[in-house]
C-alpha atoms as a PDB file:
ATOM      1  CA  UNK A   1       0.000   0.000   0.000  1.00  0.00           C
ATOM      2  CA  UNK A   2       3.331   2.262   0.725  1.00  0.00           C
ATOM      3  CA  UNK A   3       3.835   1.819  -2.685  1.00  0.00           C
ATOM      4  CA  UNK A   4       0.633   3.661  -3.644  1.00  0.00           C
ATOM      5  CA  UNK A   5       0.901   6.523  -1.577  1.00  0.00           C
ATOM      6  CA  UNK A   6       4.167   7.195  -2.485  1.00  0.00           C
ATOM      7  CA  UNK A   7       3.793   7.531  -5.720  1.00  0.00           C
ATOM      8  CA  UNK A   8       3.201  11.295  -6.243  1.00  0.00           C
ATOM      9  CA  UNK A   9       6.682  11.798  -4.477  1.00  0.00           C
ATOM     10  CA  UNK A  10       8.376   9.301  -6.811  1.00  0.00           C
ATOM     11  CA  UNK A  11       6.673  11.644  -9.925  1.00  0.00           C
ATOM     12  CA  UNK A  12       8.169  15.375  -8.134  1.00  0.00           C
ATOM     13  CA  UNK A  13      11.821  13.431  -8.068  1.00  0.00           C
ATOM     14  CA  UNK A  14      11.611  12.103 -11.369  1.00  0.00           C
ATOM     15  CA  UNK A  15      10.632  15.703 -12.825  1.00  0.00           C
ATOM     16  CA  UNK A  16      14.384  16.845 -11.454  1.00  0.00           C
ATOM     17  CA  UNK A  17      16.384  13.732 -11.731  1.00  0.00           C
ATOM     18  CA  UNK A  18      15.191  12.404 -15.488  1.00  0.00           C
ATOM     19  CA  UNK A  19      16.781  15.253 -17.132  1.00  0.00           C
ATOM     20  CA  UNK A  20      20.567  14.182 -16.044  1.00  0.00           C
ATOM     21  CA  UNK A  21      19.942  10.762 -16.555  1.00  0.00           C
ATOM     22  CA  UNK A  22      18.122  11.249 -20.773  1.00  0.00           C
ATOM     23  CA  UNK A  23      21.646  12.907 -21.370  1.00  0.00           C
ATOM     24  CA  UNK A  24      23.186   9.395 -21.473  1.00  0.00           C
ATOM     25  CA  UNK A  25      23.251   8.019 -25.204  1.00  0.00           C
ATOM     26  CA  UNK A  26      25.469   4.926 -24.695  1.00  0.00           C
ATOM     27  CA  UNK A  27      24.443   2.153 -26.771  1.00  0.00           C
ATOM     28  CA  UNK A  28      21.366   4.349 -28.404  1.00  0.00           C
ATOM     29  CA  UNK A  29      23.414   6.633 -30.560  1.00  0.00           C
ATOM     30  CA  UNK A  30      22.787   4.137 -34.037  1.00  0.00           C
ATOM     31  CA  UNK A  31      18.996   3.890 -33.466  1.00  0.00           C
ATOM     32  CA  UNK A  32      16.487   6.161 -34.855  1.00  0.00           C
ATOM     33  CA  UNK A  33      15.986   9.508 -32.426  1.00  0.00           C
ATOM     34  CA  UNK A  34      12.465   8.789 -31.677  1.00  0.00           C
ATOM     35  CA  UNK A  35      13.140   4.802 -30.561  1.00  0.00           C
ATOM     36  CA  UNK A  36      16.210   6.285 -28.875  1.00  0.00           C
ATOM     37  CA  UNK A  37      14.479   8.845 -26.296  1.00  0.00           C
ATOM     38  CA  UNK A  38      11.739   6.032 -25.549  1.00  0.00           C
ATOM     39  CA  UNK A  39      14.467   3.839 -24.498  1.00  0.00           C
ATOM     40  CA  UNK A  40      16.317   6.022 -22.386  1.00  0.00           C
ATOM     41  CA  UNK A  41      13.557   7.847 -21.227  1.00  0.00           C
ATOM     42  CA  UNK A  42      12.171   4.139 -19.869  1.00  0.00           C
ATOM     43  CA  UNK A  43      15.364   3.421 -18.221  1.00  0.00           C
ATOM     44  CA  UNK A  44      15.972   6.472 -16.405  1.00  0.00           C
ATOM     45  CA  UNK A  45      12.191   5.602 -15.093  1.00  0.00           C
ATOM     46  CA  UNK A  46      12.880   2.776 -13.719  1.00  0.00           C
ATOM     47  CA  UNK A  47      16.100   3.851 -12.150  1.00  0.00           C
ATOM     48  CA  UNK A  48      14.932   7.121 -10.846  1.00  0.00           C
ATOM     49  CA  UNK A  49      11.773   5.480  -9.405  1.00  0.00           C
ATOM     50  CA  UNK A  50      13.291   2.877  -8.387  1.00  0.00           C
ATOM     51  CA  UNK A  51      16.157   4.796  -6.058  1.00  0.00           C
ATOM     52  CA  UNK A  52      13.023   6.999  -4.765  1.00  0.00           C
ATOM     53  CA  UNK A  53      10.978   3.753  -3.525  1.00  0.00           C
ATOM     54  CA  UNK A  54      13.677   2.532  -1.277  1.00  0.00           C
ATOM     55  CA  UNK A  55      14.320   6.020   0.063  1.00  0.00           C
ATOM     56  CA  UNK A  56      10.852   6.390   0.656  1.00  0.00           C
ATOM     57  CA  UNK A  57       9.863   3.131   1.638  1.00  0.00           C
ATOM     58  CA  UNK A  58      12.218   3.744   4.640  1.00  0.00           C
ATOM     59  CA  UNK A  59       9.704   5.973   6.190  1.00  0.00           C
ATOM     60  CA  UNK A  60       5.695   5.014   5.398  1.00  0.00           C
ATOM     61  CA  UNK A  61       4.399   6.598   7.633  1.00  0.00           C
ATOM     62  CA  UNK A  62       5.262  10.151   7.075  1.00  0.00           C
ATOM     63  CA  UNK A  63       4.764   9.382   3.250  1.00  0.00           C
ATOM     64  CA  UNK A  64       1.147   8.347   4.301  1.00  0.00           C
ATOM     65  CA  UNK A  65       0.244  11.201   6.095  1.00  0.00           C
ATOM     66  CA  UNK A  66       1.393  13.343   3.733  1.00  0.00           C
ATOM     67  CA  UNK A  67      -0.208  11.731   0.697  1.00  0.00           C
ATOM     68  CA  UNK A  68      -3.704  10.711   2.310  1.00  0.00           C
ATOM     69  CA  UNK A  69      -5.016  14.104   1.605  1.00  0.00           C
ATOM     70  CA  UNK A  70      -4.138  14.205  -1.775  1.00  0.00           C
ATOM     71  CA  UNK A  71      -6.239  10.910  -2.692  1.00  0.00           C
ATOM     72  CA  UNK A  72      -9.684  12.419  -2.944  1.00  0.00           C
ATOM     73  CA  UNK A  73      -8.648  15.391  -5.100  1.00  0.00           C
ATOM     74  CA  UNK A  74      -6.555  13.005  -7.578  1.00  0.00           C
ATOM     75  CA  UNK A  75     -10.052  10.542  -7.821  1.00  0.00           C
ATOM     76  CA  UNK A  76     -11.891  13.898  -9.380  1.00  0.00           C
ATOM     77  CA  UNK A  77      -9.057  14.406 -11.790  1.00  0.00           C
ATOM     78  CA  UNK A  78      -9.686  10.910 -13.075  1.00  0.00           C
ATOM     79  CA  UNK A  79     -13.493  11.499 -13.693  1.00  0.00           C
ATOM     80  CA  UNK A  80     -14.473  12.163 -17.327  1.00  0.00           C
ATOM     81  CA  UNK A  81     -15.175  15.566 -17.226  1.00  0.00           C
ATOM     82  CA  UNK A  82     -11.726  16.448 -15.930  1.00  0.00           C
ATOM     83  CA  UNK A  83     -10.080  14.251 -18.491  1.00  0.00           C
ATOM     84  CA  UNK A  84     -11.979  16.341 -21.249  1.00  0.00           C
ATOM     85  CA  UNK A  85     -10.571  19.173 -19.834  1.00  0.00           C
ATOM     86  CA  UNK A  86      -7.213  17.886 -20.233  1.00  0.00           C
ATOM     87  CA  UNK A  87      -7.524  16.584 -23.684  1.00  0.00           C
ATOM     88  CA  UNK A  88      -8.292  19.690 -24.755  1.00  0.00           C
ATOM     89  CA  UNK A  89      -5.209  21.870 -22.815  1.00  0.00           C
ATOM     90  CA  UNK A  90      -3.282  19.072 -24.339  1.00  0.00           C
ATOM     91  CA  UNK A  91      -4.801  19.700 -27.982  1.00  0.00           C
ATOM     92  CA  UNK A  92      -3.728  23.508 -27.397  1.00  0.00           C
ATOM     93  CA  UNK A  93      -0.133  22.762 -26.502  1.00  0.00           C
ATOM     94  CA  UNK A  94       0.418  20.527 -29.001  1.00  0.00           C
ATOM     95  CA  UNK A  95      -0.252  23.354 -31.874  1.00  0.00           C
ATOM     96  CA  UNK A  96       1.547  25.372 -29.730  1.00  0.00           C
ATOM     97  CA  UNK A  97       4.319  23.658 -29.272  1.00  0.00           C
ATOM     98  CA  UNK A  98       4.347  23.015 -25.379  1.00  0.00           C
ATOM     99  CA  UNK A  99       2.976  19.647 -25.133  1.00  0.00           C
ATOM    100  CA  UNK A 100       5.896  18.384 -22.875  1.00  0.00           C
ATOM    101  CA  UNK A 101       5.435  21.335 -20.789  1.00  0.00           C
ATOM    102  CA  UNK A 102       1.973  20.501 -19.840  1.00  0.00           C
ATOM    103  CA  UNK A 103       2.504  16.628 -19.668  1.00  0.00           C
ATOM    104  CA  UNK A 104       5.220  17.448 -17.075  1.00  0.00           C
ATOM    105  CA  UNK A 105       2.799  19.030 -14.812  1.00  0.00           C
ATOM    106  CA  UNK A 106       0.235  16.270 -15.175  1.00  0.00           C
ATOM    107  CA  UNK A 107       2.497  13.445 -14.451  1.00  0.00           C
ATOM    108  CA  UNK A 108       2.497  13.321 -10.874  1.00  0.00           C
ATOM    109  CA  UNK A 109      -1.439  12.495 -10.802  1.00  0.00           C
ATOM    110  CA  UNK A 110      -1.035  10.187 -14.132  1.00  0.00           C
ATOM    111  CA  UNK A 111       1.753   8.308 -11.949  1.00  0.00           C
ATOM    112  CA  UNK A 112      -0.126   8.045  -8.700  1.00  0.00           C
ATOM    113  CA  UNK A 113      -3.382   6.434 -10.809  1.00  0.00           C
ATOM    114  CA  UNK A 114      -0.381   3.725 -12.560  1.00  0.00           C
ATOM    115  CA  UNK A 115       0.531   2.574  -9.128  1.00  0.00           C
ATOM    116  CA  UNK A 116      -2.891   2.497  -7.897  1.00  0.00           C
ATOM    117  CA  UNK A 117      -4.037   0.844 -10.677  1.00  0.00           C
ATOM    118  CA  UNK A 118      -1.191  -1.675 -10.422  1.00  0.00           C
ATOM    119  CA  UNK A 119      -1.416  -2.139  -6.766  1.00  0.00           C
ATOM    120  CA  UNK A 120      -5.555  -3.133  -7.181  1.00  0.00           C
ATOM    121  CA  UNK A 121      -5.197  -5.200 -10.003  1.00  0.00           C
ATOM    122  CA  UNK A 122      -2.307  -7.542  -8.194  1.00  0.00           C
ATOM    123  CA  UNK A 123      -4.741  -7.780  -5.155  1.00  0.00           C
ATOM    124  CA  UNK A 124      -7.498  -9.327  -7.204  1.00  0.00           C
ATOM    125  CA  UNK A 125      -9.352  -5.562  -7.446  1.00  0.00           C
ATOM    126  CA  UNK A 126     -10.774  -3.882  -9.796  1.00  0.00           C
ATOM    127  CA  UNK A 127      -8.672  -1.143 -11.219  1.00  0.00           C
ATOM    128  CA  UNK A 128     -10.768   2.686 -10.800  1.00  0.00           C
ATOM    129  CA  UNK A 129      -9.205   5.228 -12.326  1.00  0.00           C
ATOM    130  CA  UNK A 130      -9.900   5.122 -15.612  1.00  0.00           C
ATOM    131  CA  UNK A 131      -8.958   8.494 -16.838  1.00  0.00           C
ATOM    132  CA  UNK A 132      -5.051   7.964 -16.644  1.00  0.00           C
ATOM    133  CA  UNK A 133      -2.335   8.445 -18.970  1.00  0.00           C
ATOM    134  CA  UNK A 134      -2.728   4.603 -20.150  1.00  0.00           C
ATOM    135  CA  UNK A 135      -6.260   5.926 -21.901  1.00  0.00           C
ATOM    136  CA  UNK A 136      -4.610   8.812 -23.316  1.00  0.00           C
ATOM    137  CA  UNK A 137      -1.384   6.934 -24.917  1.00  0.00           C
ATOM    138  CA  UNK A 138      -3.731   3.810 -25.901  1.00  0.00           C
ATOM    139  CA  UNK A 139      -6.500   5.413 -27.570  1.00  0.00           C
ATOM    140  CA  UNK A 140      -5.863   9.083 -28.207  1.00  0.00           C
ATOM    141  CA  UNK A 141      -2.691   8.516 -29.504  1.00  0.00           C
ATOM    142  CA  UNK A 142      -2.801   6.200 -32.634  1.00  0.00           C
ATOM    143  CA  UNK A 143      -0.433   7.201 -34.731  1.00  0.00           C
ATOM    144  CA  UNK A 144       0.664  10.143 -32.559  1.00  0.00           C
ATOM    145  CA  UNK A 145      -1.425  12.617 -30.625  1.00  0.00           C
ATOM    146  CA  UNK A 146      -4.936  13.078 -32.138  1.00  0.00           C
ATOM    147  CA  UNK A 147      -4.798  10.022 -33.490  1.00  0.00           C
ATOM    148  CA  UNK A 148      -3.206  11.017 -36.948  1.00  0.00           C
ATOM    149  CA  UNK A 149      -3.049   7.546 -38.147  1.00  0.00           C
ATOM    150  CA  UNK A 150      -6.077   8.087 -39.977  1.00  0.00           C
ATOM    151  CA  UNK A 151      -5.097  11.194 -40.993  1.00  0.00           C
ATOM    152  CA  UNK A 152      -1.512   9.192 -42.296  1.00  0.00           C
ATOM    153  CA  UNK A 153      -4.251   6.951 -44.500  1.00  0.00           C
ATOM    154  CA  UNK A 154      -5.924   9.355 -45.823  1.00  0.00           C
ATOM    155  CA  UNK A 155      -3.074  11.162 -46.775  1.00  0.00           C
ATOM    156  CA  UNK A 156      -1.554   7.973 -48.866  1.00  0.00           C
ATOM    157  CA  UNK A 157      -5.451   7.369 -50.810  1.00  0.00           C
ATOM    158  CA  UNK A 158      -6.623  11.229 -51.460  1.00  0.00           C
ATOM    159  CA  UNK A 159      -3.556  13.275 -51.956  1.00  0.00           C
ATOM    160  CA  UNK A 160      -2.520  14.849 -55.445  1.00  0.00           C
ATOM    161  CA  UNK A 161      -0.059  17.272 -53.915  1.00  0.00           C
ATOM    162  CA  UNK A 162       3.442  16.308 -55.237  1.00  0.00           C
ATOM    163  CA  UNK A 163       4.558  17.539 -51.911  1.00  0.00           C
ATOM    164  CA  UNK A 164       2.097  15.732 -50.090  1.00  0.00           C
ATOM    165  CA  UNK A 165       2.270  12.728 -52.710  1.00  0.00           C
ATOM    166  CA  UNK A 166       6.217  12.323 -51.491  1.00  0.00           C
ATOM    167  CA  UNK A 167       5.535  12.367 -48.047  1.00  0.00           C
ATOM    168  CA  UNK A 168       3.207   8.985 -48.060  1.00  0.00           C
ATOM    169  CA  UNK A 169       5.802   6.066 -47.532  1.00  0.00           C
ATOM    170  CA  UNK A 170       7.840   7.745 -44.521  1.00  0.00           C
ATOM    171  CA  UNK A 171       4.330   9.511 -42.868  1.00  0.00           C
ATOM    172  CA  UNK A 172       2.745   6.268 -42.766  1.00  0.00           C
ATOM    173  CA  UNK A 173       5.748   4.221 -41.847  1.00  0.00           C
ATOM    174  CA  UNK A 174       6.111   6.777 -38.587  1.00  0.00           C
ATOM    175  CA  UNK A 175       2.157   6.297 -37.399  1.00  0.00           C
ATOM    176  CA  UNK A 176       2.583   2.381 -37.545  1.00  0.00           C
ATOM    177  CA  UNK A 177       4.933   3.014 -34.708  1.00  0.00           C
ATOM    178  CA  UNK A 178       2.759   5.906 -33.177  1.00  0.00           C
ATOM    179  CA  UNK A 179       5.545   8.920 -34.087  1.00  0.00           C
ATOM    180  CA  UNK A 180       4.074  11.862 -36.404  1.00  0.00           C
ATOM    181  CA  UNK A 181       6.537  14.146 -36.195  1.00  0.00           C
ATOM    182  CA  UNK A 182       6.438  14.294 -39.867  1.00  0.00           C
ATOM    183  CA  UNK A 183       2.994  15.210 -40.483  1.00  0.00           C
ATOM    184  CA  UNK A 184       2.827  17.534 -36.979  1.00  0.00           C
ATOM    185  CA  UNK A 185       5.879  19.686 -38.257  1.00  0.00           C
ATOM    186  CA  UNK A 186       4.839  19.451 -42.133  1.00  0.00           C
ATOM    187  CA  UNK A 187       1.269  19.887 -41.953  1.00  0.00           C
ATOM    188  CA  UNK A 188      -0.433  20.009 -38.896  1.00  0.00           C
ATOM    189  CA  UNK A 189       1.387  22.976 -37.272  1.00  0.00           C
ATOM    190  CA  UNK A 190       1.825  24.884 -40.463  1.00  0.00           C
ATOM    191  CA  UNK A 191      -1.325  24.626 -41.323  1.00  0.00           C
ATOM    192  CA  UNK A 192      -3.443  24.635 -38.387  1.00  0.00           C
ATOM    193  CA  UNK A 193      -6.335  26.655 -39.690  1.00  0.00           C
ATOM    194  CA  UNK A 194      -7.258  23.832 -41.552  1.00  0.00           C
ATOM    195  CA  UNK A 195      -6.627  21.511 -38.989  1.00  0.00           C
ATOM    196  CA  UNK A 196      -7.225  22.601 -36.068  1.00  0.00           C
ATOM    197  CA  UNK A 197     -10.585  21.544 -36.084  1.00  0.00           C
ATOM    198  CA  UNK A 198     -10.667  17.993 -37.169  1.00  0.00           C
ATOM    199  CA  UNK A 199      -7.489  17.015 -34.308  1.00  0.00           C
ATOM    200  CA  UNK A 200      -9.776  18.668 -31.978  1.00  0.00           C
ATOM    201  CA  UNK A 201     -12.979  16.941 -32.878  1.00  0.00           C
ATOM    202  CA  UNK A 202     -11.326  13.377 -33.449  1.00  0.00           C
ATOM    203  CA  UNK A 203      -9.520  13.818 -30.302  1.00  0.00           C
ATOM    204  CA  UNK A 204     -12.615  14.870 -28.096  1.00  0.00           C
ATOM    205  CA  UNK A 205     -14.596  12.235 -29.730  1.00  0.00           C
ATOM    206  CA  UNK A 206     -11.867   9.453 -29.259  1.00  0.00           C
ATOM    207  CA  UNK A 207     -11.818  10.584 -25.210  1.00  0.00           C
ATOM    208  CA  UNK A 208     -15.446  10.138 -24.677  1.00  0.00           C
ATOM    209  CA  UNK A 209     -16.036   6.385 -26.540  1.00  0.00           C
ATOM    210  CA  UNK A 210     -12.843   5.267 -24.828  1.00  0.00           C
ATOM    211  CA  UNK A 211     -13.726   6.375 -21.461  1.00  0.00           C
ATOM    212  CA  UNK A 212     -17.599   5.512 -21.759  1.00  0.00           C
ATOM    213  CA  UNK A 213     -16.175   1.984 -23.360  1.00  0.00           C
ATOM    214  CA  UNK A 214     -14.288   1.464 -20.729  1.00  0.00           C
ATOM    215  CA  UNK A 215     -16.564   2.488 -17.733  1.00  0.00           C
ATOM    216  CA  UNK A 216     -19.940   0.532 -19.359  1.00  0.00           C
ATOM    217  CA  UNK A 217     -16.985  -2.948 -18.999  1.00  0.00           C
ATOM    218  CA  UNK A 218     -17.202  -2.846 -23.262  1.00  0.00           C
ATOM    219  CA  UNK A 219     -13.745  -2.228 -22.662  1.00  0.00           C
ATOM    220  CA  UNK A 220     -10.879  -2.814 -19.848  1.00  0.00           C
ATOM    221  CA  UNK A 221      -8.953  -0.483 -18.322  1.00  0.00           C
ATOM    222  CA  UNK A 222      -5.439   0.162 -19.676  1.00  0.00           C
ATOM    223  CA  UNK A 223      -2.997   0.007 -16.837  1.00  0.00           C
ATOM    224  CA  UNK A 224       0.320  -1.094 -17.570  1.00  0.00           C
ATOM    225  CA  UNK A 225       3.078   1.340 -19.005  1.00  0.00           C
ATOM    226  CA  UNK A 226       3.800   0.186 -22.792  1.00  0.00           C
ATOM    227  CA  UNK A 227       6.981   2.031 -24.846  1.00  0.00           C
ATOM    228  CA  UNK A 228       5.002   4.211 -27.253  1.00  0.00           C
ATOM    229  CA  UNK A 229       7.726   2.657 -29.564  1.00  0.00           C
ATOM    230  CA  UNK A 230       5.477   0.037 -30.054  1.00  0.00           C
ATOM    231  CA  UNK A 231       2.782  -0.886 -32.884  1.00  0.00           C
ATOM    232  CA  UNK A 232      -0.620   1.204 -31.847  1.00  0.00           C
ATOM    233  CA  UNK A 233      -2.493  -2.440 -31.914  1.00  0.00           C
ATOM    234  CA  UNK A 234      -0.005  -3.340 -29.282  1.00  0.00           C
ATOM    235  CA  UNK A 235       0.006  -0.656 -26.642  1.00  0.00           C
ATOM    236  CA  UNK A 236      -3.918  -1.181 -25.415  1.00  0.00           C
ATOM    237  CA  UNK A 237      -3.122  -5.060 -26.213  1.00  0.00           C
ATOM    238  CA  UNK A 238      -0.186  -5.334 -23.700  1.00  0.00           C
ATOM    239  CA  UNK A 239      -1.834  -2.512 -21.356  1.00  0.00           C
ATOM    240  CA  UNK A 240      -5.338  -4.273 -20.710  1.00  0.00           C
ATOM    241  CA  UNK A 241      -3.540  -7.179 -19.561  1.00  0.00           C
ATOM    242  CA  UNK A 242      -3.862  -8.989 -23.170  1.00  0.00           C
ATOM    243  CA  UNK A 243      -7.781  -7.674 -23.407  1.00  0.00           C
ATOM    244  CA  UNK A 244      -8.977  -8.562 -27.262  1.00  0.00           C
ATOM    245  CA  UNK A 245     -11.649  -6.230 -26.806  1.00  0.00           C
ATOM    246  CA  UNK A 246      -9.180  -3.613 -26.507  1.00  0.00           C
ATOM    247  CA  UNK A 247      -8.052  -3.999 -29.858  1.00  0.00           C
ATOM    248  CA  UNK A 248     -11.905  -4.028 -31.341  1.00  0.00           C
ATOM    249  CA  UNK A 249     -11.734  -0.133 -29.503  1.00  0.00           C
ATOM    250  CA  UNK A 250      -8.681   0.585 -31.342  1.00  0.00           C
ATOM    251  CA  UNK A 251     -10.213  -0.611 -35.192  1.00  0.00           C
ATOM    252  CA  UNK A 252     -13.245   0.878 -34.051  1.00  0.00           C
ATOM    253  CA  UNK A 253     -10.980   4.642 -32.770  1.00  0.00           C
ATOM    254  CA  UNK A 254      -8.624   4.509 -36.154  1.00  0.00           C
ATOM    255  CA  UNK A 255     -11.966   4.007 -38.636  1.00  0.00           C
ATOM    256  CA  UNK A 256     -13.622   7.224 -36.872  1.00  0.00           C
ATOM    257  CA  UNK A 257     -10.412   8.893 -37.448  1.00  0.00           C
ATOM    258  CA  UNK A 258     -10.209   8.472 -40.922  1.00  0.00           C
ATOM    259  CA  UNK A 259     -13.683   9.527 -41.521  1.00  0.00           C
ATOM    260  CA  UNK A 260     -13.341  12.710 -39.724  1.00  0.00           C
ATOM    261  CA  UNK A 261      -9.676  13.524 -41.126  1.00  0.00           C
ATOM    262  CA  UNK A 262      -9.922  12.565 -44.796  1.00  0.00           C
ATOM    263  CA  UNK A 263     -13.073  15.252 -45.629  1.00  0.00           C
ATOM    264  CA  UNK A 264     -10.816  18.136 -44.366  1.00  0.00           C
ATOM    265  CA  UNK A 265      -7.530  16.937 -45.870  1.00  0.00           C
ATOM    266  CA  UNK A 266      -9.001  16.198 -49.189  1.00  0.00           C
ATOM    267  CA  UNK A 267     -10.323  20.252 -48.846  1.00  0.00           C
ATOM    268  CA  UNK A 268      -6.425  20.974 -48.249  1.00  0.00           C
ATOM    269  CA  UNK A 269      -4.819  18.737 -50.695  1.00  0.00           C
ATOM    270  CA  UNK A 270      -7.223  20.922 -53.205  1.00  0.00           C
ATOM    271  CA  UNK A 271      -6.142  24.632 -51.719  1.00  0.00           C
ATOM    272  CA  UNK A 272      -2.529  23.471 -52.582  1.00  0.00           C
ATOM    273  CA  UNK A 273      -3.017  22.544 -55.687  1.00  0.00           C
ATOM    274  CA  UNK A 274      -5.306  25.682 -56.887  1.00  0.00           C
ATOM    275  CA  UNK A 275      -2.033  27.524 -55.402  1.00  0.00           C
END
């Protein structure tokens, strides 16, 4: 149970301490950037936290009277209508370009729901928080933030856009593996008036089936951490515990996706060419 209540104070050290340890590239300098950061990023996660636990596992009891408090604020922050209000800060930094900034604040009550969900699940409970960061990197993040995978497919069946037209193989070879820097730094930020709207709408629309999914049991809970590095089929596989209706959500999440996305590219791929 230490474990549990600790785990906002493992999130505060990790905020200071990952930094010095992501600086360390041995044996990660010939992989590809993105795989790279996941890697170290994980490491220094399980080192950092690790170190923390046994420093604060030496004293429970102050750690659970300090942290006691903080549990019935942290379940409203996992309720639905706080995780729409997060979604859409998140949407906002992403076009603006301080997504990690935000995500860094967040973390420590993403973190504490991970261990609790954890902690219930190897009791024989049922998890309950299902507004965590495992909902938001399983199904909001299919292909990359705003779930841009079906953008990626429309993009390779309606584009006439030399520009566009060259940028097929390596965009949709990215959102297999859930990275779109590519089409966030090519398109989607350049060109957010046209956009804006669709990430917004997809995104908002992806957070309520998921979380309604999940709460009605169509769905289980995603609760284990999963490199993003993996395929988006895999991450709310290996997440739910091996749950196959988790990957019926995701089919059902990148389908919407396309269907909202390609109308509004297929308006863009036409202003470019009329240019």
């Amino acid at each position: 149970m230490e474990m549990i209540l600790i785990a906002p104070l493992l999130t505060l050290g990790n905020c200071y301490l990952l930094q010095g340890f992501r600086s360390f590239t041995y044996g990660t300098r010939n992989l590809p950037k993105e795989i790279s950061n996941d890697i170290r990023n994980f490491v220094a996660f399980v080192i950092v936290s690790s170190a923390l636990f046994l420093i604060f596992a030496s004293v429970p009891n102050v750690i659970i009277d300090l942290t006691s408090k903080i549990r019935y604020i942290i379940s409203y922050l996992a309720s639905f209508w706080a995780l729409l209000i997060i979604v859409l800060i998140l949407i906002w930094a992403k076009f603006n370009e301080v997504f990690s900034e935000i995500t860094a604040i967040i973390k420590p009550v993403w973190i504490y729901m991970f261990f609790m969900n954890v902690m219930l699940l190897l009791t024989g409970t049922n998890s309950v928080y299902v507004g965590s960061e495992m909902l938001v990197l399983s199904y909001l993040c299919i292909g990359g933030f705003g779930n841009t995978l079906g953008l990626s497919l429309a993009l390779c069946l309606f584009t006439k856009d030399p520009t566009l037209k060259n940028m097929r193989r390596n965009v949709l070879k990215e959102s297999i593996f859930n990275q779109n820097s590519l089409i966030l730094n090519e398109v989607l930020i350049p060109y957010k008036t046209y956009f804006m709207i669709p990430v917004s709408i997809v995104t908002v629309l992806s957070t309520c089936i998921a979380f309604f999914a999940i709460s009605f049991n169509y769905s289980s809970i995603p609760i284990f951490v999963i490199p993003e590095i993996f395929s988006f089929i895999f991450i709310p596989f290996l997440s739910t515990n091996l749950a196959i209706n988790s990957i019926l959500l995701s089919v059902g999440t990148i389908i919407l996706s396309f269907a909202i996305y390609a109308p509004f590219l297929i308006r863009f791929d036409r202003a470019l060419n009329e240019q």
